[in-house]
PDB file of N, CA and C in Angstrom:
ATOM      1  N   UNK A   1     139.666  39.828 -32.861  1.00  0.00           N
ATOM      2  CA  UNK A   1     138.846  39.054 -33.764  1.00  0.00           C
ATOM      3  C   UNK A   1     138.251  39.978 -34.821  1.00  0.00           C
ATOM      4  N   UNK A   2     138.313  39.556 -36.366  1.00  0.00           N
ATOM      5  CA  UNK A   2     137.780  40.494 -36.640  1.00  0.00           C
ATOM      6  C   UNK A   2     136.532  39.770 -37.581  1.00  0.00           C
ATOM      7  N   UNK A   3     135.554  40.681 -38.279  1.00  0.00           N
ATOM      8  CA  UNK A   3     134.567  40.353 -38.398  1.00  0.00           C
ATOM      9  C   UNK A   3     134.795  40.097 -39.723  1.00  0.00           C
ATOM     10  N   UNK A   4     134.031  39.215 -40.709  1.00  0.00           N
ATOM     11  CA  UNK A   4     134.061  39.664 -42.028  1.00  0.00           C
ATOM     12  C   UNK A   4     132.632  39.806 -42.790  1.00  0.00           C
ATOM     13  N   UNK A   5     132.813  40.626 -43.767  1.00  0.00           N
ATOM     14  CA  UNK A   5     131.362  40.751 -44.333  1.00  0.00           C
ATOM     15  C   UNK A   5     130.043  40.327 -44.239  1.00  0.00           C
ATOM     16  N   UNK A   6     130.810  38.415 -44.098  1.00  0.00           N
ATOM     17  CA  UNK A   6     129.811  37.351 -44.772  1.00  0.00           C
ATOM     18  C   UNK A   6     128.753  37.178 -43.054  1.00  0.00           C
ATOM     19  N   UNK A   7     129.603  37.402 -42.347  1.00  0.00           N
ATOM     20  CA  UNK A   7     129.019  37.004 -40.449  1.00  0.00           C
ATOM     21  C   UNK A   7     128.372  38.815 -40.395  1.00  0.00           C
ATOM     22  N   UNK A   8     128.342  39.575 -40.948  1.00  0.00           N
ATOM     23  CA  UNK A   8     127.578  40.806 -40.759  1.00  0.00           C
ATOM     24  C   UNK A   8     126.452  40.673 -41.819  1.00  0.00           C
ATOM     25  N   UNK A   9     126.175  40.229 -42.737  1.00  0.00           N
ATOM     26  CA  UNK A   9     125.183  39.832 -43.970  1.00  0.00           C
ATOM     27  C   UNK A   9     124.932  38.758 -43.224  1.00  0.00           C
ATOM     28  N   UNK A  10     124.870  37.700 -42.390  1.00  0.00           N
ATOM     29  CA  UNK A  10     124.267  36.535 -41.983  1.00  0.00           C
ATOM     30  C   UNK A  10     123.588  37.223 -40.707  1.00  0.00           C
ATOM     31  N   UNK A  11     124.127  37.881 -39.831  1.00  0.00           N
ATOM     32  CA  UNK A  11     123.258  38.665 -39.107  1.00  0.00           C
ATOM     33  C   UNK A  11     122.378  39.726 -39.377  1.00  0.00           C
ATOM     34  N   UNK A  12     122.396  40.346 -40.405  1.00  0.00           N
ATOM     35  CA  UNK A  12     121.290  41.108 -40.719  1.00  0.00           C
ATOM     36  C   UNK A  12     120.361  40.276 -41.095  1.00  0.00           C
ATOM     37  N   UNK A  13     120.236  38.905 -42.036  1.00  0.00           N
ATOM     38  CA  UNK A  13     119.648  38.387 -42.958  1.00  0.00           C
ATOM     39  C   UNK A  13     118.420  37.594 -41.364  1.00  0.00           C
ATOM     40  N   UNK A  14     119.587  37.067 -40.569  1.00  0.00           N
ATOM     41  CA  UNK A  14     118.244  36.909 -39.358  1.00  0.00           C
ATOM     42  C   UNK A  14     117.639  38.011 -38.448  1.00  0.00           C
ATOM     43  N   UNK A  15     118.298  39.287 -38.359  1.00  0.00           N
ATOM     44  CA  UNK A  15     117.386  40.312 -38.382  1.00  0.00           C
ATOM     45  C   UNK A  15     116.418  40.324 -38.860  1.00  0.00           C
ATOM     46  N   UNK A  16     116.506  40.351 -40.125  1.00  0.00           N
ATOM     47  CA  UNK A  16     115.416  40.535 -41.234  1.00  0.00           C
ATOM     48  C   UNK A  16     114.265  39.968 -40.978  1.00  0.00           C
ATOM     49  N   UNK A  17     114.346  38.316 -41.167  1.00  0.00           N
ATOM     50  CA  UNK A  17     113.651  37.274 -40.992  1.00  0.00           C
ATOM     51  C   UNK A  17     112.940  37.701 -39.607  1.00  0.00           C
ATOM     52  N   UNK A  18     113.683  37.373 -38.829  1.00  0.00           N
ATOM     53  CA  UNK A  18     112.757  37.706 -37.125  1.00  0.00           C
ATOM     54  C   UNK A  18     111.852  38.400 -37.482  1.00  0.00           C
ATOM     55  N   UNK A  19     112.277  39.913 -37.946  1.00  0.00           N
ATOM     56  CA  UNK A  19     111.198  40.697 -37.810  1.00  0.00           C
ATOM     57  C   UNK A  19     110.583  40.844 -38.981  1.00  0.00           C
ATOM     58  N   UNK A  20     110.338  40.007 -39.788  1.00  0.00           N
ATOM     59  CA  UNK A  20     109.744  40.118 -41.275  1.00  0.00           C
ATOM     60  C   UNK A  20     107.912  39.659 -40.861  1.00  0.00           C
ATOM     61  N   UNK A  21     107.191  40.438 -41.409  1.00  0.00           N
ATOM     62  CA  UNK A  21     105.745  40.982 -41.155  1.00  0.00           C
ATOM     63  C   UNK A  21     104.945  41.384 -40.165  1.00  0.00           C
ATOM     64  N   UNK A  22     106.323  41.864 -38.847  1.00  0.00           N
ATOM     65  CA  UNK A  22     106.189  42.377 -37.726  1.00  0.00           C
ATOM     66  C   UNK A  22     106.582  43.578 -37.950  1.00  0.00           C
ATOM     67  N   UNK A  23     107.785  44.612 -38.486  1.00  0.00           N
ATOM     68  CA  UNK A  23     108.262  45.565 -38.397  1.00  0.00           C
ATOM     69  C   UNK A  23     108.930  45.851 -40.019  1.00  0.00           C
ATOM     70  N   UNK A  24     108.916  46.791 -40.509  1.00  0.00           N
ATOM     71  CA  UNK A  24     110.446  46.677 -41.655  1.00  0.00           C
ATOM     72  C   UNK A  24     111.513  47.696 -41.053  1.00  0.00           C
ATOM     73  N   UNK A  25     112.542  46.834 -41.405  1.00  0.00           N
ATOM     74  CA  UNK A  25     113.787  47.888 -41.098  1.00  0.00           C
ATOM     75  C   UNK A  25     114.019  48.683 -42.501  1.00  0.00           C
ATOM     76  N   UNK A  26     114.558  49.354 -41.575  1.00  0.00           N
ATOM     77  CA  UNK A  26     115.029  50.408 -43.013  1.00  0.00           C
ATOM     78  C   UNK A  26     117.232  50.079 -42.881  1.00  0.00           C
ATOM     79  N   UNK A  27     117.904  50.769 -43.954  1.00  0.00           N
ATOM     80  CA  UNK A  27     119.291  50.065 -43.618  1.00  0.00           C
ATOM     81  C   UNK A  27     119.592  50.365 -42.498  1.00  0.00           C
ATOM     82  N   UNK A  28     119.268  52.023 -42.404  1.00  0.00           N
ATOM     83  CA  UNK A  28     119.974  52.701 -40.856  1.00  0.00           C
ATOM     84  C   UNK A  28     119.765  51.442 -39.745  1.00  0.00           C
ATOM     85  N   UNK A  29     118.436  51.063 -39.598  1.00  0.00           N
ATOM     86  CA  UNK A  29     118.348  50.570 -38.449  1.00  0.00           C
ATOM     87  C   UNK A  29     119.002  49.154 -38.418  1.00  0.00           C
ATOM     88  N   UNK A  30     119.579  48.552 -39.353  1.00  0.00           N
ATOM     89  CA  UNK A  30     120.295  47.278 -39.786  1.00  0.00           C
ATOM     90  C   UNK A  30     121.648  48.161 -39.386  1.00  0.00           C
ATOM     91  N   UNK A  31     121.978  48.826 -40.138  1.00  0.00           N
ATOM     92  CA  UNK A  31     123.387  49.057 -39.662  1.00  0.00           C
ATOM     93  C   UNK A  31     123.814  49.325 -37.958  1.00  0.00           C
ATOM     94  N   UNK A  32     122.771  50.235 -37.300  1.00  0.00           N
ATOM     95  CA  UNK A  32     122.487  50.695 -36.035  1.00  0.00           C
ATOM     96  C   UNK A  32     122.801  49.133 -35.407  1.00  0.00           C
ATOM     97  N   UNK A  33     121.898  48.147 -35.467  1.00  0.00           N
ATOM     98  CA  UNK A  33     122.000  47.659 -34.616  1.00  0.00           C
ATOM     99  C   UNK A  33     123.322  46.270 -35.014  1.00  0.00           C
ATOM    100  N   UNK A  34     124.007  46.536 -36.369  1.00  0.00           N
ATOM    101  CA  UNK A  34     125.292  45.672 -36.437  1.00  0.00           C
ATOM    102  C   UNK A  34     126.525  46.070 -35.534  1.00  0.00           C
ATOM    103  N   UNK A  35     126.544  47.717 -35.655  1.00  0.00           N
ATOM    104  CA  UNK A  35     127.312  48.363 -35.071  1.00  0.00           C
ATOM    105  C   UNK A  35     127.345  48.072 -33.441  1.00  0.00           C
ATOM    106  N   UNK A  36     126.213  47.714 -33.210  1.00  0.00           N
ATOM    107  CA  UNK A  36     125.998  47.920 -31.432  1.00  0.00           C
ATOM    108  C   UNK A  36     126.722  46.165 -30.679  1.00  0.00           C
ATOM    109  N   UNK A  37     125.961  45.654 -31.920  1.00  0.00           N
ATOM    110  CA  UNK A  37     126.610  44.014 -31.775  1.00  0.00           C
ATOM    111  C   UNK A  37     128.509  43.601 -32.261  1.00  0.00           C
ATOM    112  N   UNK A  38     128.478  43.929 -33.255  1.00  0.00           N
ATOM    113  CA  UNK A  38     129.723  43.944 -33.228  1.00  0.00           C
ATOM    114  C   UNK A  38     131.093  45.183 -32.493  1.00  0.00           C
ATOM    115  N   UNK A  39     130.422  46.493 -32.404  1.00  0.00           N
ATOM    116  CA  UNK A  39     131.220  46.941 -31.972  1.00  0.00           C
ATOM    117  C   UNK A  39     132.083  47.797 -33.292  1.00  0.00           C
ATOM    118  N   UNK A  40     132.131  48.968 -33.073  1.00  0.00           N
ATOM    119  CA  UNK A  40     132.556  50.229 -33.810  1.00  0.00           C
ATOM    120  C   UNK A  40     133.608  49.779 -34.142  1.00  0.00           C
ATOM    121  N   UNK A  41     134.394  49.359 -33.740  1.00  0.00           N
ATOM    122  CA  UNK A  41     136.001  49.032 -34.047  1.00  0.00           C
ATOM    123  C   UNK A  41     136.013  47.854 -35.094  1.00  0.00           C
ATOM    124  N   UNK A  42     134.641  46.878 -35.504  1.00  0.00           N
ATOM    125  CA  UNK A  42     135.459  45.935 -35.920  1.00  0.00           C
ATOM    126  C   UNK A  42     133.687  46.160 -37.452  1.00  0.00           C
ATOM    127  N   UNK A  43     132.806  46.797 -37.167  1.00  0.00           N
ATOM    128  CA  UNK A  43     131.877  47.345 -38.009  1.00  0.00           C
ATOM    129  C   UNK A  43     131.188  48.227 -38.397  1.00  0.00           C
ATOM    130  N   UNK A  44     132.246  49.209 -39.353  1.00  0.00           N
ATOM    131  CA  UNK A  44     131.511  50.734 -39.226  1.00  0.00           C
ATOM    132  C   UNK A  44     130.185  50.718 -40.483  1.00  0.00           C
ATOM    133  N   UNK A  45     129.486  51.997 -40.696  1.00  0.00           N
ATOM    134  CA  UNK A  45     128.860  52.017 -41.600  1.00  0.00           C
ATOM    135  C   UNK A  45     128.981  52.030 -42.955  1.00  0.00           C
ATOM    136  N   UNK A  46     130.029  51.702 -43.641  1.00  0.00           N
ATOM    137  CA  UNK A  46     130.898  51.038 -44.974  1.00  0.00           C
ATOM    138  C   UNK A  46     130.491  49.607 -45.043  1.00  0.00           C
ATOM    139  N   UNK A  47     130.893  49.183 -43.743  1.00  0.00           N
ATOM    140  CA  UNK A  47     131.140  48.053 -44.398  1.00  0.00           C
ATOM    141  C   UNK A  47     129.621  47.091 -44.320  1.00  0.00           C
ATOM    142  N   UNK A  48     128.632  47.991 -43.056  1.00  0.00           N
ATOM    143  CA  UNK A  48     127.503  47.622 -43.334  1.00  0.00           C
ATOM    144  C   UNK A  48     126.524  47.973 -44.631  1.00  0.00           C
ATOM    145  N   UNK A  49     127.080  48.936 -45.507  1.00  0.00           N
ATOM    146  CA  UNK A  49     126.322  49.066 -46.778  1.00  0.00           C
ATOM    147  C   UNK A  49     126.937  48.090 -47.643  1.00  0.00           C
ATOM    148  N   UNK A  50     128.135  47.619 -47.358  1.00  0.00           N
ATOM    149  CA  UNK A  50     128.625  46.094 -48.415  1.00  0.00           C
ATOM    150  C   UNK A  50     128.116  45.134 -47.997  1.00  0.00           C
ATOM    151  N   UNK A  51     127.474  44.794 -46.622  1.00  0.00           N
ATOM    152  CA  UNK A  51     127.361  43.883 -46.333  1.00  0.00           C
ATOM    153  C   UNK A  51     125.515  43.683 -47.268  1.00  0.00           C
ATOM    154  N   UNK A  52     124.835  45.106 -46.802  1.00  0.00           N
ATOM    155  CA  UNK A  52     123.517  44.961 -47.643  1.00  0.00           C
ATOM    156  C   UNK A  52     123.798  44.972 -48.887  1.00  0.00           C
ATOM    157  N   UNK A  53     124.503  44.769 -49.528  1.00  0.00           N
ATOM    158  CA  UNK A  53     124.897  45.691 -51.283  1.00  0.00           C
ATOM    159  C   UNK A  53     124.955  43.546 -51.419  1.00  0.00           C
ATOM    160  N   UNK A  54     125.752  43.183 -50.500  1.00  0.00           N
ATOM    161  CA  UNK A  54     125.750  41.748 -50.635  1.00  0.00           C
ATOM    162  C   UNK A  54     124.041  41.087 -50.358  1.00  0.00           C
ATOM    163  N   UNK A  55     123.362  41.462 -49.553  1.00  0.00           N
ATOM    164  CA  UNK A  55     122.037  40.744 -49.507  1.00  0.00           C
ATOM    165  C   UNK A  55     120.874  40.815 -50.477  1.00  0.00           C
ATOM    166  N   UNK A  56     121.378  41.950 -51.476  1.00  0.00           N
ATOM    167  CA  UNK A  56     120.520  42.248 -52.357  1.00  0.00           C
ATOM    168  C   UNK A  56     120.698  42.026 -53.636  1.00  0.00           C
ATOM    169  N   UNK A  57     122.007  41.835 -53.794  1.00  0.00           N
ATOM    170  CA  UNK A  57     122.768  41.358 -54.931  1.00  0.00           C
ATOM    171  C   UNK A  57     123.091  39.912 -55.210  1.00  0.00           C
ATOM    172  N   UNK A  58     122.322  39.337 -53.959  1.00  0.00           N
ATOM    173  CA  UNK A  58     122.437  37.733 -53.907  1.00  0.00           C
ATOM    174  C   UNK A  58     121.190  37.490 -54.242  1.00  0.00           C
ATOM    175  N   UNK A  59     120.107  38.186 -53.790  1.00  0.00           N
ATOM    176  CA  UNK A  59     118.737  37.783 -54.315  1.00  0.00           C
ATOM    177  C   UNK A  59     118.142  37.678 -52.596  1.00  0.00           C
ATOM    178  N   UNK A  60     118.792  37.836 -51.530  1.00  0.00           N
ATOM    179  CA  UNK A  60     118.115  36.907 -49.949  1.00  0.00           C
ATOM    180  C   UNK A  60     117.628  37.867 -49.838  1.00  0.00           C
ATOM    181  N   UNK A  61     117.841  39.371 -50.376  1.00  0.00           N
ATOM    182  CA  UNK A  61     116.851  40.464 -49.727  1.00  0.00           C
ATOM    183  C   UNK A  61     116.701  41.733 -50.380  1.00  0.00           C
ATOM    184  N   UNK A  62     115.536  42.303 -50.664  1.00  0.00           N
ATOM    185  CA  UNK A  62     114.650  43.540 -52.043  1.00  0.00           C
ATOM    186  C   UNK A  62     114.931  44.501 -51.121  1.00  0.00           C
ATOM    187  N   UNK A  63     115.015  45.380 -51.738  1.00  0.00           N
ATOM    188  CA  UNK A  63     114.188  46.737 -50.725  1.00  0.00           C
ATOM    189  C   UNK A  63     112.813  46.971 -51.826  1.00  0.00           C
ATOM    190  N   UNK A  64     112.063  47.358 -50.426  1.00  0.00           N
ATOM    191  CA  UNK A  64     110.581  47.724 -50.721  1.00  0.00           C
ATOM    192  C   UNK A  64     110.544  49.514 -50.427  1.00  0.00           C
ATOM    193  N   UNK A  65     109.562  49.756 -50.937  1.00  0.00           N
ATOM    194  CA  UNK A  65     109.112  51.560 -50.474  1.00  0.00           C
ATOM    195  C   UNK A  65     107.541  51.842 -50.428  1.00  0.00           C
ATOM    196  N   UNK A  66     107.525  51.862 -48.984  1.00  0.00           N
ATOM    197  CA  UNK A  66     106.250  52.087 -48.624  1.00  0.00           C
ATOM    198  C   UNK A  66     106.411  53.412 -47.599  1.00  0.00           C
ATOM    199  N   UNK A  67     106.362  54.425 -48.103  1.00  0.00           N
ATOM    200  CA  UNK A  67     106.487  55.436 -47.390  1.00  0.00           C
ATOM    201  C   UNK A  67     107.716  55.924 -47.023  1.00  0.00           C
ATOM    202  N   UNK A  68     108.934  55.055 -47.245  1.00  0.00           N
ATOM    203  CA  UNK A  68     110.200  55.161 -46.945  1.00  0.00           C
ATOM    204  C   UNK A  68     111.146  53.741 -47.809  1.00  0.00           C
ATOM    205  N   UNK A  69     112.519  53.602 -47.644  1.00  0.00           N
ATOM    206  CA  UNK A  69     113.009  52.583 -48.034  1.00  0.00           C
ATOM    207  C   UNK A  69     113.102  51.812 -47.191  1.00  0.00           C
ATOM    208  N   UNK A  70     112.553  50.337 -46.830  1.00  0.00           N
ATOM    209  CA  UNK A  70     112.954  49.390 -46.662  1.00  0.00           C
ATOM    210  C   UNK A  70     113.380  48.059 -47.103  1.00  0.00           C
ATOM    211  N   UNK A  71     114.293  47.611 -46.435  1.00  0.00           N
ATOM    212  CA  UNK A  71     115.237  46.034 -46.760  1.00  0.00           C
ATOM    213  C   UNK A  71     114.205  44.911 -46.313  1.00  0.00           C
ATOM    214  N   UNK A  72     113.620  44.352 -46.493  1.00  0.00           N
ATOM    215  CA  UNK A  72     113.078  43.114 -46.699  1.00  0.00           C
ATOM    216  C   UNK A  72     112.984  41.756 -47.356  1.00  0.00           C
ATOM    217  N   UNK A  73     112.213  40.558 -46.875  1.00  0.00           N
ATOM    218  CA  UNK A  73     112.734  39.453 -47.616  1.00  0.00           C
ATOM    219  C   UNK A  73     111.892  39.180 -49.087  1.00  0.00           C
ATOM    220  N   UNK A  74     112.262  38.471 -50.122  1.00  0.00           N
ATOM    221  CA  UNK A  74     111.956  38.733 -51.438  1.00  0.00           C
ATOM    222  C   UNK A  74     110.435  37.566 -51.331  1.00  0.00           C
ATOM    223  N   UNK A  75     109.253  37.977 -51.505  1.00  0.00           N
ATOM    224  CA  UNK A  75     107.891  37.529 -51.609  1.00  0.00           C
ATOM    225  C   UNK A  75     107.855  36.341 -51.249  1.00  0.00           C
ATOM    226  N   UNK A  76     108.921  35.582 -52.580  1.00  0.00           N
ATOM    227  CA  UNK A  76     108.466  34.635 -52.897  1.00  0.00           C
ATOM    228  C   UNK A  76     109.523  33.412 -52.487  1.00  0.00           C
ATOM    229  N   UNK A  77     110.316  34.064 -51.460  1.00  0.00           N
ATOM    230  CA  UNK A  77     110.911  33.292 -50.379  1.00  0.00           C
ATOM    231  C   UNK A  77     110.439  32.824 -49.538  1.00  0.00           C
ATOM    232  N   UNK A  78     111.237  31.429 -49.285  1.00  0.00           N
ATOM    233  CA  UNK A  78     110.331  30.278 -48.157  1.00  0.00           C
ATOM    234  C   UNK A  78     110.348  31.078 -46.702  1.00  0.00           C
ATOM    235  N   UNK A  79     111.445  31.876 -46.793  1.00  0.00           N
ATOM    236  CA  UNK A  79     111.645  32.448 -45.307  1.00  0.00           C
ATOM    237  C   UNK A  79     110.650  33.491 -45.299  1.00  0.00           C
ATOM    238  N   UNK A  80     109.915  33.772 -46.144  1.00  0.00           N
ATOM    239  CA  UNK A  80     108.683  34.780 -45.992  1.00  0.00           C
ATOM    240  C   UNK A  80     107.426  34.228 -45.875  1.00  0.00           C
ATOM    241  N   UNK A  81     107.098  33.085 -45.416  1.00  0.00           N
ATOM    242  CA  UNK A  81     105.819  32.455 -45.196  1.00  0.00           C
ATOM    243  C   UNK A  81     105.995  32.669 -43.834  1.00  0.00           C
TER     244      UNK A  81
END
């Protein structure tokens, strides 16, 4: 089975959300834990920077910098209330 972009950007994007004004991830830890779920063979760290290059370039998710870079959801998104 293999994975494609759009099901690795839909799982980060509820990453995100879950932990949005509980924790911020930074990418590493988005990619870290795509890799662990899907499995090395079918999601390396390429294709998890396309998959963020896709969440940010769609508008579903900013990076912020507060001491470091993090991926987070954009303010003035409903999924951020």
């Amino acid at each position: 089975m293999s994975v494609s972009e759009d099901q690795v950007a839909e799982a980060m994007y509820a990453m995100i959300k879950e932990y949005h004004g509980k924790r911020n991830l930074k990418a590493l830890d988005l990619s870290k834990a795509m890799i662990e779920k899907f499995g090395e063979e079918e999601c390396d760290k390429k294709f998890c920077k396309k998959a963020i290059r896709q969440l940010i370039d769609s508008g579903r998710c900013t990076y912020s910098y507060v001491g470091g870079s993090y991926i987070v959801l954009p303010p003035d998104s409903p999924d951020a209330r």
